[in-house]
PDB file of N, CA and C in Angstrom:
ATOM      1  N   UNK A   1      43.822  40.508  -0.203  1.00  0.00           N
ATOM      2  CA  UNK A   1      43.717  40.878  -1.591  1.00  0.00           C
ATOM      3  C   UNK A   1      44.277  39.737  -2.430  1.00  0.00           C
ATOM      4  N   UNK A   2      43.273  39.756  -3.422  1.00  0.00           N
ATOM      5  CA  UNK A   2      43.964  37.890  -4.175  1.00  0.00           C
ATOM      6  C   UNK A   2      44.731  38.758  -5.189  1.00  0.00           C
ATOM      7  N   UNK A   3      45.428  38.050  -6.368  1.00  0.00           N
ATOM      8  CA  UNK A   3      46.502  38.150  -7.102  1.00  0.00           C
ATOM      9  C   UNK A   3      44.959  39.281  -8.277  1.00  0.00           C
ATOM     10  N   UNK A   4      44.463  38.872  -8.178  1.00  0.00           N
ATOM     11  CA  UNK A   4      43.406  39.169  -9.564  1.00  0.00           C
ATOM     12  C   UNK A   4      42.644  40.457  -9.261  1.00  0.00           C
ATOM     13  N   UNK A   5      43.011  41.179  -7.663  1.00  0.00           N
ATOM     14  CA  UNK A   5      42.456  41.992  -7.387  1.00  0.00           C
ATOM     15  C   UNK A   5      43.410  43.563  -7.611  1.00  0.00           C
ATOM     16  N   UNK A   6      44.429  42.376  -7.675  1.00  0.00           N
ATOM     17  CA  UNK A   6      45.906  43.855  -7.977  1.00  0.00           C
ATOM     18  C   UNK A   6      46.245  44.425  -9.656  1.00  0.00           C
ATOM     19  N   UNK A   7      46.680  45.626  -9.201  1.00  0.00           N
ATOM     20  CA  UNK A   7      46.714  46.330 -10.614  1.00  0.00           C
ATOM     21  C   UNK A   7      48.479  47.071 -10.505  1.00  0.00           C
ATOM     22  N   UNK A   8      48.926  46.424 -11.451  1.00  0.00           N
ATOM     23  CA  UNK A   8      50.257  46.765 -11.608  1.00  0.00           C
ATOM     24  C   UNK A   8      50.190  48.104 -12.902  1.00  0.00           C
ATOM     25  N   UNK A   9      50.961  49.126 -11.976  1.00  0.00           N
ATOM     26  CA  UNK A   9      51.265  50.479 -12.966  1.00  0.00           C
ATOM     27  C   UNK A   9      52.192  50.650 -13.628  1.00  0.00           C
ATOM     28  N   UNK A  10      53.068  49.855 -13.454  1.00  0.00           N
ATOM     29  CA  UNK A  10      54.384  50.004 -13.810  1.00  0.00           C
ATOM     30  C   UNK A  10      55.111  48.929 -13.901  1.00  0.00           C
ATOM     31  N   UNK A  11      55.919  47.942 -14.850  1.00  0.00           N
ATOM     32  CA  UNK A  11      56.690  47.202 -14.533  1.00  0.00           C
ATOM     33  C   UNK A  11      58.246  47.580 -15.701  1.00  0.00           C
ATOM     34  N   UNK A  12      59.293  47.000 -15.232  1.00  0.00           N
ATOM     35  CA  UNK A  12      60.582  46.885 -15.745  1.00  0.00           C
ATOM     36  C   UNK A  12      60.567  48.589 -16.641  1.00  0.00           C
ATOM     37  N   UNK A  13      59.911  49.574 -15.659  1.00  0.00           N
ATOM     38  CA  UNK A  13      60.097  50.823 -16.431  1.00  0.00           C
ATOM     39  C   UNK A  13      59.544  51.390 -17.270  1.00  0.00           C
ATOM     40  N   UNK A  14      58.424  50.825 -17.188  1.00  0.00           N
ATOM     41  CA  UNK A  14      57.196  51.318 -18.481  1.00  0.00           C
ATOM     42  C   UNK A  14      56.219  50.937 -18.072  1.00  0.00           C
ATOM     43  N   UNK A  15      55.336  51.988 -18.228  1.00  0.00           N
ATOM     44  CA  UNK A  15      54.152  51.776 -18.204  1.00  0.00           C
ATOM     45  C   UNK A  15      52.790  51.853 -19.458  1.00  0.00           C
ATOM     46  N   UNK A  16      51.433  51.358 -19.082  1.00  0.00           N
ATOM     47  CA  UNK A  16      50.715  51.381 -20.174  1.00  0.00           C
ATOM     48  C   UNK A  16      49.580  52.714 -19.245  1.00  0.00           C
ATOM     49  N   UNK A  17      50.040  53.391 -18.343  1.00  0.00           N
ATOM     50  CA  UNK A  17      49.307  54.508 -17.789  1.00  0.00           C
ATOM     51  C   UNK A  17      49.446  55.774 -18.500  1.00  0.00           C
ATOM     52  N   UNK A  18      48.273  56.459 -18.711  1.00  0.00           N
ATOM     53  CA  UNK A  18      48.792  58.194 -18.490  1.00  0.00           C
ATOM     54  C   UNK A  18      47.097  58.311 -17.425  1.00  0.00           C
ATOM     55  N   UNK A  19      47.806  60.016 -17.458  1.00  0.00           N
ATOM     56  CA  UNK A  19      47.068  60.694 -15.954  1.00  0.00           C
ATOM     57  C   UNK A  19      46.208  61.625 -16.522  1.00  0.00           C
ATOM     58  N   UNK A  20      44.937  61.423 -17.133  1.00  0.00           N
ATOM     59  CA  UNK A  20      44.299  62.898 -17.444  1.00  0.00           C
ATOM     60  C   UNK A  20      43.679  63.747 -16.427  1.00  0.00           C
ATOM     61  N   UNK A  21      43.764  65.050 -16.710  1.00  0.00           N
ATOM     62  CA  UNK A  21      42.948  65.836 -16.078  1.00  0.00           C
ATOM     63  C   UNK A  21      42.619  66.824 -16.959  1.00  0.00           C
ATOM     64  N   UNK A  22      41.387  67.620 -16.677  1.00  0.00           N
ATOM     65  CA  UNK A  22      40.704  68.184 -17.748  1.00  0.00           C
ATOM     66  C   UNK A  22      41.303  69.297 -18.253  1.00  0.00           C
ATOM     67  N   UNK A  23      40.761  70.088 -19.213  1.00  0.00           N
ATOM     68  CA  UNK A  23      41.449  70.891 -19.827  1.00  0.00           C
ATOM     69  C   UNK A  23      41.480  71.978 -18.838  1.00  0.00           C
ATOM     70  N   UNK A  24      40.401  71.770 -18.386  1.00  0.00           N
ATOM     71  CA  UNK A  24      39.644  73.084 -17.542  1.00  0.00           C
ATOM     72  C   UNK A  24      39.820  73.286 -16.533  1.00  0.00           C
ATOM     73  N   UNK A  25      40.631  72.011 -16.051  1.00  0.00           N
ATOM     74  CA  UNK A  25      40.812  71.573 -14.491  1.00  0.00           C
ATOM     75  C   UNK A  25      41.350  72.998 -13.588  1.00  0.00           C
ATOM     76  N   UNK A  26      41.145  73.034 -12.949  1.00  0.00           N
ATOM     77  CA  UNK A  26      41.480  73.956 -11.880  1.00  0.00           C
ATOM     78  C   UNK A  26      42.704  74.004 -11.009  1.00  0.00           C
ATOM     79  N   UNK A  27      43.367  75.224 -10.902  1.00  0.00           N
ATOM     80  CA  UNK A  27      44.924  74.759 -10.431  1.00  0.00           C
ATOM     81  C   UNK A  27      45.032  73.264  -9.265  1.00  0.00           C
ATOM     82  N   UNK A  28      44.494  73.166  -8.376  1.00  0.00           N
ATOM     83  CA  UNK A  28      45.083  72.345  -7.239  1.00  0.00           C
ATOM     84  C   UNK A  28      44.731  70.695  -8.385  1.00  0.00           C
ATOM     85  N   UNK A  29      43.887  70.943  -8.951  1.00  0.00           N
ATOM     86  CA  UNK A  29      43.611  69.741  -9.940  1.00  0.00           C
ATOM     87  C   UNK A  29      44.939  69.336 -10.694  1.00  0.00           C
ATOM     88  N   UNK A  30      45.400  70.105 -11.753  1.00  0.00           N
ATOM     89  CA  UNK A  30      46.462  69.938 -12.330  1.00  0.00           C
ATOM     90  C   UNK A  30      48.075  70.238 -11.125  1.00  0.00           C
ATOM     91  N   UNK A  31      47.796  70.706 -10.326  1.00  0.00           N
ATOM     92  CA  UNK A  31      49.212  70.481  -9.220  1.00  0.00           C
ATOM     93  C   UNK A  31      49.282  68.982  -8.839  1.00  0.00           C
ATOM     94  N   UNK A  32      47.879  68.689  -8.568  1.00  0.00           N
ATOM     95  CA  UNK A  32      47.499  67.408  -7.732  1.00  0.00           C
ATOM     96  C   UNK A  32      47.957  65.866  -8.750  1.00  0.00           C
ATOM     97  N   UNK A  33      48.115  66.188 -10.198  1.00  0.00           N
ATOM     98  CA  UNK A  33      48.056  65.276 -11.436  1.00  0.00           C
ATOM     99  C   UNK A  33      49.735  65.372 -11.420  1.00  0.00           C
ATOM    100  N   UNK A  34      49.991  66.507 -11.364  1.00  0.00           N
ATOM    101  CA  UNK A  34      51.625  66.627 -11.713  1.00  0.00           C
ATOM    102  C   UNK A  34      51.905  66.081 -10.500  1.00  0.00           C
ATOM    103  N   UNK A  35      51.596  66.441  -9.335  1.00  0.00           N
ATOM    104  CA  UNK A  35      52.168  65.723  -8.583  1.00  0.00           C
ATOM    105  C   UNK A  35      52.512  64.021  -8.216  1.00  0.00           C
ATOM    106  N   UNK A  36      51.603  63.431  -8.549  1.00  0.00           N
ATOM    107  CA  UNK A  36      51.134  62.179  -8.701  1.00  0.00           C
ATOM    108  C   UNK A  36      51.899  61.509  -9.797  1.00  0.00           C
ATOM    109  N   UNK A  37      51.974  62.405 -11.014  1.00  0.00           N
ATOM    110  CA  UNK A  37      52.989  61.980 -11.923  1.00  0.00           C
ATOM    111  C   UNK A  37      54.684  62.201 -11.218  1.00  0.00           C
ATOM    112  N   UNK A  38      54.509  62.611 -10.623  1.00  0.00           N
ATOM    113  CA  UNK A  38      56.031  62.948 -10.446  1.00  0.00           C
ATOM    114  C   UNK A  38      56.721  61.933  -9.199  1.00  0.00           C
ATOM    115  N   UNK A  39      55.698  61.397  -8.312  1.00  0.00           N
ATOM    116  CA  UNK A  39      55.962  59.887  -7.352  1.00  0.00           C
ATOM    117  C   UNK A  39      55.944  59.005  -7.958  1.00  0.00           C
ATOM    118  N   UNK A  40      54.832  58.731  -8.986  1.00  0.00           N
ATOM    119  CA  UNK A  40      54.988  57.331  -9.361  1.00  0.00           C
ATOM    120  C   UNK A  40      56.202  57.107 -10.665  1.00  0.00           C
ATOM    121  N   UNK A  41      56.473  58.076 -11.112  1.00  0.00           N
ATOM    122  CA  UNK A  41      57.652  58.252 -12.035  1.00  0.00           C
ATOM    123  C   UNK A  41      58.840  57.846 -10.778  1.00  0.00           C
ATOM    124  N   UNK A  42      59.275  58.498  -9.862  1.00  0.00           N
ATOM    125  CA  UNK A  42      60.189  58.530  -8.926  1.00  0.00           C
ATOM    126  C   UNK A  42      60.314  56.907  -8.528  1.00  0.00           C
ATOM    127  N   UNK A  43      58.563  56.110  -8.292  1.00  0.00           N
ATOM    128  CA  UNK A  43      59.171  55.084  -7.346  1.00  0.00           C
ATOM    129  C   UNK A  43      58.976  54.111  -8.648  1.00  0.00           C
ATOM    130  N   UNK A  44      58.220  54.412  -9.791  1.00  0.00           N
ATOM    131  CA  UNK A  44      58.408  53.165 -10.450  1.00  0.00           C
ATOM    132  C   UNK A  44      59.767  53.610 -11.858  1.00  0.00           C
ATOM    133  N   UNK A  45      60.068  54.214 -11.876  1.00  0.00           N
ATOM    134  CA  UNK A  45      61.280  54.457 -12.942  1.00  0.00           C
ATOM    135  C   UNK A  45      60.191  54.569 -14.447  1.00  0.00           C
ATOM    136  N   UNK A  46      58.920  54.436 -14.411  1.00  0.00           N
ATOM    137  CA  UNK A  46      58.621  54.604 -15.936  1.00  0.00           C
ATOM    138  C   UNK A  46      57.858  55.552 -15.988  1.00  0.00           C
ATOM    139  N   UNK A  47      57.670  56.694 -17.417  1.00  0.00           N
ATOM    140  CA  UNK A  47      57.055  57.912 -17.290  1.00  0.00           C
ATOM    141  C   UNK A  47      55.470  57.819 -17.729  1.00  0.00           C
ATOM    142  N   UNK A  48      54.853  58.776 -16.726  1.00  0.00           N
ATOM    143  CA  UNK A  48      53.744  58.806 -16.871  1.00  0.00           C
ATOM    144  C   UNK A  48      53.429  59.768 -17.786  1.00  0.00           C
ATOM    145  N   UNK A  49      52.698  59.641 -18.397  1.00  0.00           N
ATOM    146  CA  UNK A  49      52.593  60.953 -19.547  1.00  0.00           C
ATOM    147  C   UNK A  49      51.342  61.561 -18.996  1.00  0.00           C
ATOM    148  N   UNK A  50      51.097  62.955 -18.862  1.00  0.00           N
ATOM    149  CA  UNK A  50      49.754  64.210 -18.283  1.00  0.00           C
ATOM    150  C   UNK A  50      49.276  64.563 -19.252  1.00  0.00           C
ATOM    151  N   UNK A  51      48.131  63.696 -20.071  1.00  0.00           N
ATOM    152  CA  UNK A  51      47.143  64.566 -20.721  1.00  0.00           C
ATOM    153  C   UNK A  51      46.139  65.044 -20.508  1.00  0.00           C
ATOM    154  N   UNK A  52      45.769  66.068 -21.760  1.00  0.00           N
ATOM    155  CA  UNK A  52      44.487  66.834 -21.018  1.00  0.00           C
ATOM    156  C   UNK A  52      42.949  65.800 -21.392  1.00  0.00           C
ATOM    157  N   UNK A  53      42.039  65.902 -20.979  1.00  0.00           N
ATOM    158  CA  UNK A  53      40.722  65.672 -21.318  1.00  0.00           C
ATOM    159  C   UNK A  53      40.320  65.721 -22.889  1.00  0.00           C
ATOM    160  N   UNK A  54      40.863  66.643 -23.594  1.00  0.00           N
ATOM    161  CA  UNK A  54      40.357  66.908 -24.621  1.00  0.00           C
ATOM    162  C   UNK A  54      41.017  65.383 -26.082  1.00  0.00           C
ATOM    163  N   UNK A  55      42.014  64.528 -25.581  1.00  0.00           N
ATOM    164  CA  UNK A  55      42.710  63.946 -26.197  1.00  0.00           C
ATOM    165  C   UNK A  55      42.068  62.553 -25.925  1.00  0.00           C
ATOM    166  N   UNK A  56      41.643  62.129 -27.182  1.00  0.00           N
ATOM    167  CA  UNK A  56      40.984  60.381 -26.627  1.00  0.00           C
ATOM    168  C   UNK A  56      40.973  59.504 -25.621  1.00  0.00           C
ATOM    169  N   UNK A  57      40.204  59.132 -25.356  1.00  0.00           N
ATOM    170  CA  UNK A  57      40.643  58.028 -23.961  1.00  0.00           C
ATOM    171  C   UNK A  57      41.895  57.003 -24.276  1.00  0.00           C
ATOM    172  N   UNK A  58      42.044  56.978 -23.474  1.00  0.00           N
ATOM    173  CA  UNK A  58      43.205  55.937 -23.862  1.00  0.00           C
ATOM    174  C   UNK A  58      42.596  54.491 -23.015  1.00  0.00           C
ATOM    175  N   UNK A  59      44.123  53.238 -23.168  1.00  0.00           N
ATOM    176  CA  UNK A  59      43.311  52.203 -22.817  1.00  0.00           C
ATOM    177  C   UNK A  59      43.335  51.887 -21.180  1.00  0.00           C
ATOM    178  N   UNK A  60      44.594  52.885 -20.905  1.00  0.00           N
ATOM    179  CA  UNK A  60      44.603  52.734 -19.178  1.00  0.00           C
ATOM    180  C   UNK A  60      44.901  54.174 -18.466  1.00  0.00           C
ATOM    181  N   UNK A  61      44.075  54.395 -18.067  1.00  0.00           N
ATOM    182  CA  UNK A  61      43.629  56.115 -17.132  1.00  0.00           C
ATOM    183  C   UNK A  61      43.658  55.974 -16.258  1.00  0.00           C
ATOM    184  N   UNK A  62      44.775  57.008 -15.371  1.00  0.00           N
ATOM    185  CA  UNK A  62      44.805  57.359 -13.968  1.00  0.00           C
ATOM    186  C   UNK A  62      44.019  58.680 -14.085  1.00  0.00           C
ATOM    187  N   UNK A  63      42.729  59.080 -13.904  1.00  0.00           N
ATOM    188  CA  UNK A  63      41.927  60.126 -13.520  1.00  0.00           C
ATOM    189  C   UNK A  63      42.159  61.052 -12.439  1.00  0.00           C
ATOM    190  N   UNK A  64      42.492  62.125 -12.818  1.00  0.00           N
ATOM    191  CA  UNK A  64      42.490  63.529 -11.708  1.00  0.00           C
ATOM    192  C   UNK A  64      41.420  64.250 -11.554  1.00  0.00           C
ATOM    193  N   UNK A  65      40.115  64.588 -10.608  1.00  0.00           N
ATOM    194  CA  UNK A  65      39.021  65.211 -11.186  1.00  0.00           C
ATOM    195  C   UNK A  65      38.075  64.801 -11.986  1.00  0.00           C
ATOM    196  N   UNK A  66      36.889  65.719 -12.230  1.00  0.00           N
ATOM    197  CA  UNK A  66      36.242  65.537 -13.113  1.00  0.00           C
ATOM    198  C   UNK A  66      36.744  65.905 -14.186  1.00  0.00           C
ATOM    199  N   UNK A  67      35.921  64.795 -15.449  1.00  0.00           N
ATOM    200  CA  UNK A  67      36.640  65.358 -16.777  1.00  0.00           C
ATOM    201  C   UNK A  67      35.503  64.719 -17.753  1.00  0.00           C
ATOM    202  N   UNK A  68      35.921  64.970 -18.807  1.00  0.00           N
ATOM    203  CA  UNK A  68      35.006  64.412 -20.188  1.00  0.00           C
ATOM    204  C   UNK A  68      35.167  62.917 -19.892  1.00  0.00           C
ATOM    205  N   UNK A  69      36.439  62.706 -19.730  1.00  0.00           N
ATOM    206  CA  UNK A  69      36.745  61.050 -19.613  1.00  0.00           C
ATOM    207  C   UNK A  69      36.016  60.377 -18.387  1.00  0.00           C
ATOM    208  N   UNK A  70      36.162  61.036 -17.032  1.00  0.00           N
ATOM    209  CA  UNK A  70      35.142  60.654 -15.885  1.00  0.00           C
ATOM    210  C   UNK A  70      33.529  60.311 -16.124  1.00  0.00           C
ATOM    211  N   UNK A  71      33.219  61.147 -16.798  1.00  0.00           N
ATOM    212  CA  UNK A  71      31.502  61.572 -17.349  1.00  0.00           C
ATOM    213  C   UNK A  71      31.391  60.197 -18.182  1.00  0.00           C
ATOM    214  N   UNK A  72      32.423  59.472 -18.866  1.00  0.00           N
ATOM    215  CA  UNK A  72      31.727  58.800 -19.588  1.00  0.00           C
ATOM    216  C   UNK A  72      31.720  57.316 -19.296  1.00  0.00           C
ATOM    217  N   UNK A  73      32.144  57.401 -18.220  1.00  0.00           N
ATOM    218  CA  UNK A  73      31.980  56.118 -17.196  1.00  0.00           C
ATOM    219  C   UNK A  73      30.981  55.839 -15.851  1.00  0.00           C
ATOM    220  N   UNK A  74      30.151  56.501 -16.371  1.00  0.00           N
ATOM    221  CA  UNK A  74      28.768  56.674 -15.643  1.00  0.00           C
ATOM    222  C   UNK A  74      28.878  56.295 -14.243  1.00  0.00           C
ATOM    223  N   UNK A  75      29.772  56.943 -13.525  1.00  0.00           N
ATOM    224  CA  UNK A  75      30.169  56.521 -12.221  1.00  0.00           C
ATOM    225  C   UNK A  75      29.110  57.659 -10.972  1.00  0.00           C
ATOM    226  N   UNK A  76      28.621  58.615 -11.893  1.00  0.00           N
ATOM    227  CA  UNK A  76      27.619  59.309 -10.650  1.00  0.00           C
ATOM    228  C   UNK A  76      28.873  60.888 -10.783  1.00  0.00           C
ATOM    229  N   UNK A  77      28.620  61.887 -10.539  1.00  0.00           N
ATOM    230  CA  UNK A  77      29.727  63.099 -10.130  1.00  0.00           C
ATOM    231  C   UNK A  77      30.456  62.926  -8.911  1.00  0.00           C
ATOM    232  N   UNK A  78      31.899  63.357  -9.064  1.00  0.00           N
ATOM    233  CA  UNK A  78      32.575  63.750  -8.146  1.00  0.00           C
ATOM    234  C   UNK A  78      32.244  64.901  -7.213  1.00  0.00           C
ATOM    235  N   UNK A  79      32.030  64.510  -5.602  1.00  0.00           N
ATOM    236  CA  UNK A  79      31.861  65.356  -4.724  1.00  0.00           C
ATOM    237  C   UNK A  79      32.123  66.420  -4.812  1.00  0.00           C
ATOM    238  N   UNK A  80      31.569  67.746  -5.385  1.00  0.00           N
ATOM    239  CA  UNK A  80      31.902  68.916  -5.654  1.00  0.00           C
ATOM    240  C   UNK A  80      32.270  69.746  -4.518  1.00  0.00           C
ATOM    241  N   UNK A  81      32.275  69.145  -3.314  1.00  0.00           N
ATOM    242  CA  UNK A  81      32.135  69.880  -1.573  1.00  0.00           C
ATOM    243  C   UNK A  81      33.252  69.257  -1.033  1.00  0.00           C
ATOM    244  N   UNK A  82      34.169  68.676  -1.834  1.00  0.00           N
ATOM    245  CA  UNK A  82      35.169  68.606  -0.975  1.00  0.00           C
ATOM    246  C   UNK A  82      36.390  69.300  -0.709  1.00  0.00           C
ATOM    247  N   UNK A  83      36.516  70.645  -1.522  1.00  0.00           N
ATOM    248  CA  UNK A  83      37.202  71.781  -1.331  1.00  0.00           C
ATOM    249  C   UNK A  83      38.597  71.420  -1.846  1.00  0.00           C
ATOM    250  N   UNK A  84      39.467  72.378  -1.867  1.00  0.00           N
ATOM    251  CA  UNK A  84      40.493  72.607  -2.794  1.00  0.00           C
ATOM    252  C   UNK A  84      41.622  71.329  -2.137  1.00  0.00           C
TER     253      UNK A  84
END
């Protein structure tokens, strides 16, 4: 992996991340977001903030699920068969 291929989430305690997941999201969806917020808070010391779908994109998204924000990055749907 070259230097240009890496993506830093966190440095000196702050980050420029939050984590959306949809409004609508479905429990293991939003467990799965909190959870995720709650390691990388732990190992990088800076807070991730959990918004919902319904709140503008922002300029750097950690995606949980499908969402309004997923849809508009024409990436194809998330595997709906891969169970809870």
């Amino acid at each position: 992996m070259s230097q240009d291929d890496r993506v830093t989430l966190a440095e000196h305690g702050k980050t420029e991340y939050v984590i959306v997941v949809a409004e609508d999201a479905p429990e293991p969806e939003v467990y799965a977001a909190e959870e995720l917020k709650a390691f990388l808070e732990e190992s990088t010391g800076a807070e991730f903030p959990l918004v919902r779908d319904d709140e503008p994109p922002a300029a750097r998204e950690i995606m949980v699920g499908n969402s309004r924000h997923t849809k508009t990055l024409a990436l194809g749907s998330v595997p709906q068969d891969l169970g809870a």
